[in-house]
Protein backbone atom coordinates (compact mmCIF):
# COMPACT_ATOMS: atom_id res chain seq x y z
CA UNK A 1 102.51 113.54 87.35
CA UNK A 2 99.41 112.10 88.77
CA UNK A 3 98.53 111.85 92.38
CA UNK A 4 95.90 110.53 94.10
CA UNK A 5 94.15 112.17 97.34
CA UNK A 6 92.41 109.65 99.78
CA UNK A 7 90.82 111.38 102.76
CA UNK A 8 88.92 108.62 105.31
CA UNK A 9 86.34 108.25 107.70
CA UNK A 10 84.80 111.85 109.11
CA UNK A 11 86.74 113.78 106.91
CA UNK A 12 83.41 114.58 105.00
CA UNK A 13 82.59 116.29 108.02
CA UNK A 14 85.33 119.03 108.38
CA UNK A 15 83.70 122.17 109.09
CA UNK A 16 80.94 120.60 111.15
CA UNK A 17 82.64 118.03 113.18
CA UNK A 18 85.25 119.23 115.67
CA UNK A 19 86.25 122.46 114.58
CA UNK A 20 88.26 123.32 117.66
CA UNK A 21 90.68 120.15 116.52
CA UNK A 22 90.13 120.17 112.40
CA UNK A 23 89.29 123.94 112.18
CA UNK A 24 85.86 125.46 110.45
CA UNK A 25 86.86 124.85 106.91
CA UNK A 26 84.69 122.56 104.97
CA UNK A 27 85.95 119.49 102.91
CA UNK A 28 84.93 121.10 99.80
CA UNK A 29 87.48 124.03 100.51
CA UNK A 30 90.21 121.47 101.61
CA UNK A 31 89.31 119.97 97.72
CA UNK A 32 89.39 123.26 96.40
CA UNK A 33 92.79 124.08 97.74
CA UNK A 34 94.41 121.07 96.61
CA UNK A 35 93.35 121.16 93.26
CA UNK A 36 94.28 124.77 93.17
CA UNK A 37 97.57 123.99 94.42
CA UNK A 38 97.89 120.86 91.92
CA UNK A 39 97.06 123.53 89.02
CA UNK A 40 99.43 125.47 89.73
CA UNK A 41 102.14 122.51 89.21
CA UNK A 42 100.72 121.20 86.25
CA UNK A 43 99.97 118.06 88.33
CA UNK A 44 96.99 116.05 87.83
CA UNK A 45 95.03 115.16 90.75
CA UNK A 46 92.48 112.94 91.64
CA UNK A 47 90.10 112.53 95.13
CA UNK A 48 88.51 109.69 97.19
CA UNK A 49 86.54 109.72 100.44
CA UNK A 50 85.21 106.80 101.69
CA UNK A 51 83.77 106.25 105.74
CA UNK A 52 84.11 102.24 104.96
CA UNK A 53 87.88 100.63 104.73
CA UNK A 54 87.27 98.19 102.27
CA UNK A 55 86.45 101.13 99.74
CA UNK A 56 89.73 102.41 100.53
CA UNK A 57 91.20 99.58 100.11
CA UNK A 58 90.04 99.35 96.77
CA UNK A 59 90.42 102.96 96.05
CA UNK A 60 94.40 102.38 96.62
CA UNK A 61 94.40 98.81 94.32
CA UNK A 62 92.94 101.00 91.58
CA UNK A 63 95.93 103.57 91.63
CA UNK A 64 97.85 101.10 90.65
CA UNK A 65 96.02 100.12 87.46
CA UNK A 66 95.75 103.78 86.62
CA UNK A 67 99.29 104.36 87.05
CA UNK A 68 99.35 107.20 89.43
CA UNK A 69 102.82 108.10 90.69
CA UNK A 70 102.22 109.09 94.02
CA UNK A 71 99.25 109.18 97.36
CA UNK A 72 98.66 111.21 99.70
CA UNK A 73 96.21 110.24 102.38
CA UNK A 74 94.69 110.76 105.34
CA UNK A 75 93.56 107.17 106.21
CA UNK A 76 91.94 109.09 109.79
CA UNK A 77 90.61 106.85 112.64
CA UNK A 78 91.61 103.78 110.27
CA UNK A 79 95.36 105.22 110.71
CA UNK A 80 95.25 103.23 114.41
CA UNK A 81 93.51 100.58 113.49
CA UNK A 82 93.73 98.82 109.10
CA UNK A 83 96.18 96.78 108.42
CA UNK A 84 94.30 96.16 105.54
CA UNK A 85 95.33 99.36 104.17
CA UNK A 86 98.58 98.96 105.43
CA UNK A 87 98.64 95.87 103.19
CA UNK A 88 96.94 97.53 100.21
CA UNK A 89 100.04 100.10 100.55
CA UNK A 90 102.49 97.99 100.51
CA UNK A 91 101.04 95.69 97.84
CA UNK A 92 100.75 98.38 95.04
CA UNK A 93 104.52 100.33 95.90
CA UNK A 94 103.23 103.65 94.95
CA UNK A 95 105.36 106.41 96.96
CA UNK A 96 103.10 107.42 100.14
CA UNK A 97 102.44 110.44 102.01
CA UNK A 98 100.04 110.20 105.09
CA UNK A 99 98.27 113.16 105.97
CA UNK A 100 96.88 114.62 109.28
CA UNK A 101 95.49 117.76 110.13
CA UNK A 102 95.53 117.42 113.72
CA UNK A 103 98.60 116.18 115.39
CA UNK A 104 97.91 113.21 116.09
CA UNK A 105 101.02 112.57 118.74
CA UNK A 106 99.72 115.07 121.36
CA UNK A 107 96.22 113.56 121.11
CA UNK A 108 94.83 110.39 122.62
CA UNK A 109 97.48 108.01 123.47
CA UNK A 110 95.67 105.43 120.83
CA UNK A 111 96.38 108.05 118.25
CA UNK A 112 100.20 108.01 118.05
CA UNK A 113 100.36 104.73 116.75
CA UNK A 114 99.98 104.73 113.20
CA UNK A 115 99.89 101.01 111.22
CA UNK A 116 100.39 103.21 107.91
CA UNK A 117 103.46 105.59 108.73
CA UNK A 118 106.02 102.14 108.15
CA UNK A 119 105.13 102.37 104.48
CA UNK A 120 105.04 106.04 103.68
CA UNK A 121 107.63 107.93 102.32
CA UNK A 122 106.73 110.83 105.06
CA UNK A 123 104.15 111.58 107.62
CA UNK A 124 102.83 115.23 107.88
CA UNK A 125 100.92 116.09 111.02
CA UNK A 126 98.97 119.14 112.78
CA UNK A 127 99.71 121.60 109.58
CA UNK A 128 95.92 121.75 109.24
CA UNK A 129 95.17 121.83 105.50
CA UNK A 130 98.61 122.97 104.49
CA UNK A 131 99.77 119.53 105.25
CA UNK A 132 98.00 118.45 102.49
CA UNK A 133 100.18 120.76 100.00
CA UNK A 134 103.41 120.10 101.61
CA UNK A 135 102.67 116.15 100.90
CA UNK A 136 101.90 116.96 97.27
CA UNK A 137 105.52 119.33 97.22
CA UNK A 138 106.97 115.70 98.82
CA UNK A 139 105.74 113.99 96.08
CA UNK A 140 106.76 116.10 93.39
CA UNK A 141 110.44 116.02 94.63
């Protein structure tokens, strides 16, 4: 199986930005666990993180060509706000899991509506990094 990790806006930042909401891990660890946890499964797994939507956008077209069976992303402050990924979601079919490590529903009220959530097969929120590796376990079933 291959699977495809798309982390958005900020999320190059965990460790510095926010750590009473994201935590004091750094994205590198976050990497490192997934791909442990991917090992571990014999699942192949690749990563993007992009700050700009129309590289995600792309990022998700491309999965399709390279035939990866599932996503798992955390599209971030684009989650309230692309439909342009929404779009790019729907357009390639590939079986969806958004990811957040905050929760997202006792936040900000602009931050429980997510535009992605209609076209993913689950959404995982406020597990911290675990969420991450519960999507991927999702995935896998």
């Amino acid at each position: 199986m291959k699977l495809l990790v798309i982390n958005g806006p900020n999320l190059n930042m965990l460790g510095i930005r926010e750590p009473d909401i994201y935590g004091k891990q750094t994205y590198e660890a976050l990497l490192e666990l997934i791909g442990n946890h991917a090992a571990a499964r014999g699942v192949e797994v690749s990563f993007f993180q992009s700050n700009h939507e129309g590289a995600i956008v792309d990022a998700i077209q491309q999965a399709y060509f390279d035939k990866v069976d599932g996503i798992v992303i955390n599209p971030a402050a684009y989650t309230h706000t692309s439909v342009a990924i929404l779009d790019a979601l729907k357009a390639v079919a590939i079986p969806t899991v958004e990811v957040h490590i905050s929760d997202i529903n006792s936040r900000d009220e602009f931050r429980k509506h997510s535009y992605i959530s209609p076209v993913c097969v689950a959404t995982i929120c406020g597990k911290g990094f675990n969420g991450y590796l519960e999507a991927m376990d999702l995935l896998l079933k």
